[in-house]
C-alpha atoms as a PDB file:
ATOM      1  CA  UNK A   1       4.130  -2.937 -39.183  1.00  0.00           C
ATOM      2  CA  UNK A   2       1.893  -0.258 -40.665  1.00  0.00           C
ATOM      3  CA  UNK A   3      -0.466   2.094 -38.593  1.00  0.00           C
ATOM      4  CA  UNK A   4      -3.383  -0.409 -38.570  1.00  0.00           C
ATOM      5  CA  UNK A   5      -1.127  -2.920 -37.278  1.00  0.00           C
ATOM      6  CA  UNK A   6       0.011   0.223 -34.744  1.00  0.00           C
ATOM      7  CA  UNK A   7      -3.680   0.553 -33.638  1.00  0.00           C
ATOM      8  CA  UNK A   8      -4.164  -3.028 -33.152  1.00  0.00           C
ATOM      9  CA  UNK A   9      -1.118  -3.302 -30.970  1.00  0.00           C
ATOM     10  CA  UNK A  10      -2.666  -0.419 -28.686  1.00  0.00           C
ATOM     11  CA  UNK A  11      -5.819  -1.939 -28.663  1.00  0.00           C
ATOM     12  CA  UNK A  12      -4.156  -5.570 -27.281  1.00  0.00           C
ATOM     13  CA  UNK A  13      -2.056  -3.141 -25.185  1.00  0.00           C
ATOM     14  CA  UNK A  14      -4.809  -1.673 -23.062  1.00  0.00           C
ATOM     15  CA  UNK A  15      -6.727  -4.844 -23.132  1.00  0.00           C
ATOM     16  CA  UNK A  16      -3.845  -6.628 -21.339  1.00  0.00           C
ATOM     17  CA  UNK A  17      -3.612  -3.657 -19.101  1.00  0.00           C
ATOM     18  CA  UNK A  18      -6.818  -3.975 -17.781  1.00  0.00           C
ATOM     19  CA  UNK A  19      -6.808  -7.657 -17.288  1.00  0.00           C
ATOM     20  CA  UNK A  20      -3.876  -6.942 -15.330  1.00  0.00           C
ATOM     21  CA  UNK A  21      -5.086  -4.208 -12.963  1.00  0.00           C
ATOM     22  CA  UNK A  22      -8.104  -6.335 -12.871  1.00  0.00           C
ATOM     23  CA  UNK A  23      -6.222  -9.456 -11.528  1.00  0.00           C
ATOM     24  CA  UNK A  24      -4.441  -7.148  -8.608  1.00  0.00           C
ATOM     25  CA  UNK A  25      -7.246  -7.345  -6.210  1.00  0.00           C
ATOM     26  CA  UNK A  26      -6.609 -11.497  -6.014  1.00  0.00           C
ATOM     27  CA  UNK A  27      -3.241 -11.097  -5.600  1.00  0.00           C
ATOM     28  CA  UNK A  28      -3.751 -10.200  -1.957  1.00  0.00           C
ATOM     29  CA  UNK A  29      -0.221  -8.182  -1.701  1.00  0.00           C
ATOM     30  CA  UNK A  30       1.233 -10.748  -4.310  1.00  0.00           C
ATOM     31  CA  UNK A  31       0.957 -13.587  -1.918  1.00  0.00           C
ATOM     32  CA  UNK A  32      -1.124 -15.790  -4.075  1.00  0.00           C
ATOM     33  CA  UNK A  33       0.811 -17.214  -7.080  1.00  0.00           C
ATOM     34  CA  UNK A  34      -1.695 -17.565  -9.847  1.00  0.00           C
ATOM     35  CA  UNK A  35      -3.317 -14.238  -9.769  1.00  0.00           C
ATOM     36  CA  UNK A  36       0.364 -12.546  -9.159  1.00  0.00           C
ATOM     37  CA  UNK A  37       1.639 -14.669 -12.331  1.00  0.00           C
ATOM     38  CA  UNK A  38      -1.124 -13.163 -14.050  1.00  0.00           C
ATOM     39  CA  UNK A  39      -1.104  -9.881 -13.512  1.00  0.00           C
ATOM     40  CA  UNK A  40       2.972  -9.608 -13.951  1.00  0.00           C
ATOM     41  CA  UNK A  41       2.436 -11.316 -17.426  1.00  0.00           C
ATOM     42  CA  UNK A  42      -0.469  -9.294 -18.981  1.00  0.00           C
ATOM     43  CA  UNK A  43       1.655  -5.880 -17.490  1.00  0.00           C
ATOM     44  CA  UNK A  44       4.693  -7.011 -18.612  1.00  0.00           C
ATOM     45  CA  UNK A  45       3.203  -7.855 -21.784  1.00  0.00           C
ATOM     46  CA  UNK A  46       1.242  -4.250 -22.278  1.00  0.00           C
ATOM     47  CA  UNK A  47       4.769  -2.630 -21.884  1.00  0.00           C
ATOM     48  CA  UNK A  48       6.062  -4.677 -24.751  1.00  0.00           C
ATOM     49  CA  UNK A  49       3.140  -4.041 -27.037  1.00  0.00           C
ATOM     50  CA  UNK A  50       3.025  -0.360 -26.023  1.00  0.00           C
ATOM     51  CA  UNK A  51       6.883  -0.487 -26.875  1.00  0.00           C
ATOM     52  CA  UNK A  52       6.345  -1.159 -30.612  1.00  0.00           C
ATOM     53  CA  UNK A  53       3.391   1.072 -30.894  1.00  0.00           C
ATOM     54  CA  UNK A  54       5.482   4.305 -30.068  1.00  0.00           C
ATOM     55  CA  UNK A  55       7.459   3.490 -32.881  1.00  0.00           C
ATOM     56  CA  UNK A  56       4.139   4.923 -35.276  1.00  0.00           C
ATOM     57  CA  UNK A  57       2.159   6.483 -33.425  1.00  0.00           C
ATOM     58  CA  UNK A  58       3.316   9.313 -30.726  1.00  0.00           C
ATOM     59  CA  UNK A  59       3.860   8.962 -27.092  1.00  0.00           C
ATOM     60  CA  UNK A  60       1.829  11.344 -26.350  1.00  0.00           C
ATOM     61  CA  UNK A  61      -1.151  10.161 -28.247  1.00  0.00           C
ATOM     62  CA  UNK A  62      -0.225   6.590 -27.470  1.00  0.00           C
ATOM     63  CA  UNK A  63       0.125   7.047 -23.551  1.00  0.00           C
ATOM     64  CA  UNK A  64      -3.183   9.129 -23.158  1.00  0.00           C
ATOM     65  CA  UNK A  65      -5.055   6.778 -25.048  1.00  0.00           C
ATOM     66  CA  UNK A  66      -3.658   3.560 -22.993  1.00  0.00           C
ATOM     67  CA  UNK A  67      -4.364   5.489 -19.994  1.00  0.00           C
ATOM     68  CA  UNK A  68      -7.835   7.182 -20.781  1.00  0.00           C
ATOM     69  CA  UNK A  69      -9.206   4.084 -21.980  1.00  0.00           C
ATOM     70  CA  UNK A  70      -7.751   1.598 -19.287  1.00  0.00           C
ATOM     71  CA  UNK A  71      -8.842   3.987 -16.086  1.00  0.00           C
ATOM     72  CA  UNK A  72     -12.188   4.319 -18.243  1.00  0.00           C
ATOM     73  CA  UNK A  73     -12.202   0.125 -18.704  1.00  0.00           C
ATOM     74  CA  UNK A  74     -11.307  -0.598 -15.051  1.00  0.00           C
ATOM     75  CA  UNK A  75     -13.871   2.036 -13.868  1.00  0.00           C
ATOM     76  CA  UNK A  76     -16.659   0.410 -15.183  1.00  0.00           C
ATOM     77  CA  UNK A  77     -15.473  -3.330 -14.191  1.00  0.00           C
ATOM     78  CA  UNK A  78     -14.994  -1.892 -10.630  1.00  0.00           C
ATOM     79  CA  UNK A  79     -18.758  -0.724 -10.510  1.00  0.00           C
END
């Protein structure tokens, strides 16, 4: 993997992270199975893209952009 590949990851990443956090309002306390399914996967699956990323690009830079850009992502879904 080079840096592009890095970026790409991140990109995926924070996508997945949003679908997830998007998907937690249906769970309804993770008492509805699809939605729950859903949301475990795509988070599950952000960790394990975020996990190679770090490996090129720095946590720091990595976690504050996953972060800034998901809260910024979910804001505007939530309006």
């Amino acid at each position: 993997m080079n840096l592009t590949y890095a970026y790409i990851f991140l990109f995926l990443a924070i996508l997945s992270e949003v679908v997830g956090t998007t998907f937690l309002k249906d769970t309804a306390g993770f008492t509805r199975w699809i939605p729950s399914a859903i949301c475990l996967v795509t988070i599950c699956f952000s960790y394990y893209l975020m996990s190679h990323v770090v490996g090129y690009i720095p946590v720091g830079i990595t976690y504050a952009t996953w972060s800034g850009l998901g809260i910024a992502a979910i804001t505007i879904i939530g309006i």
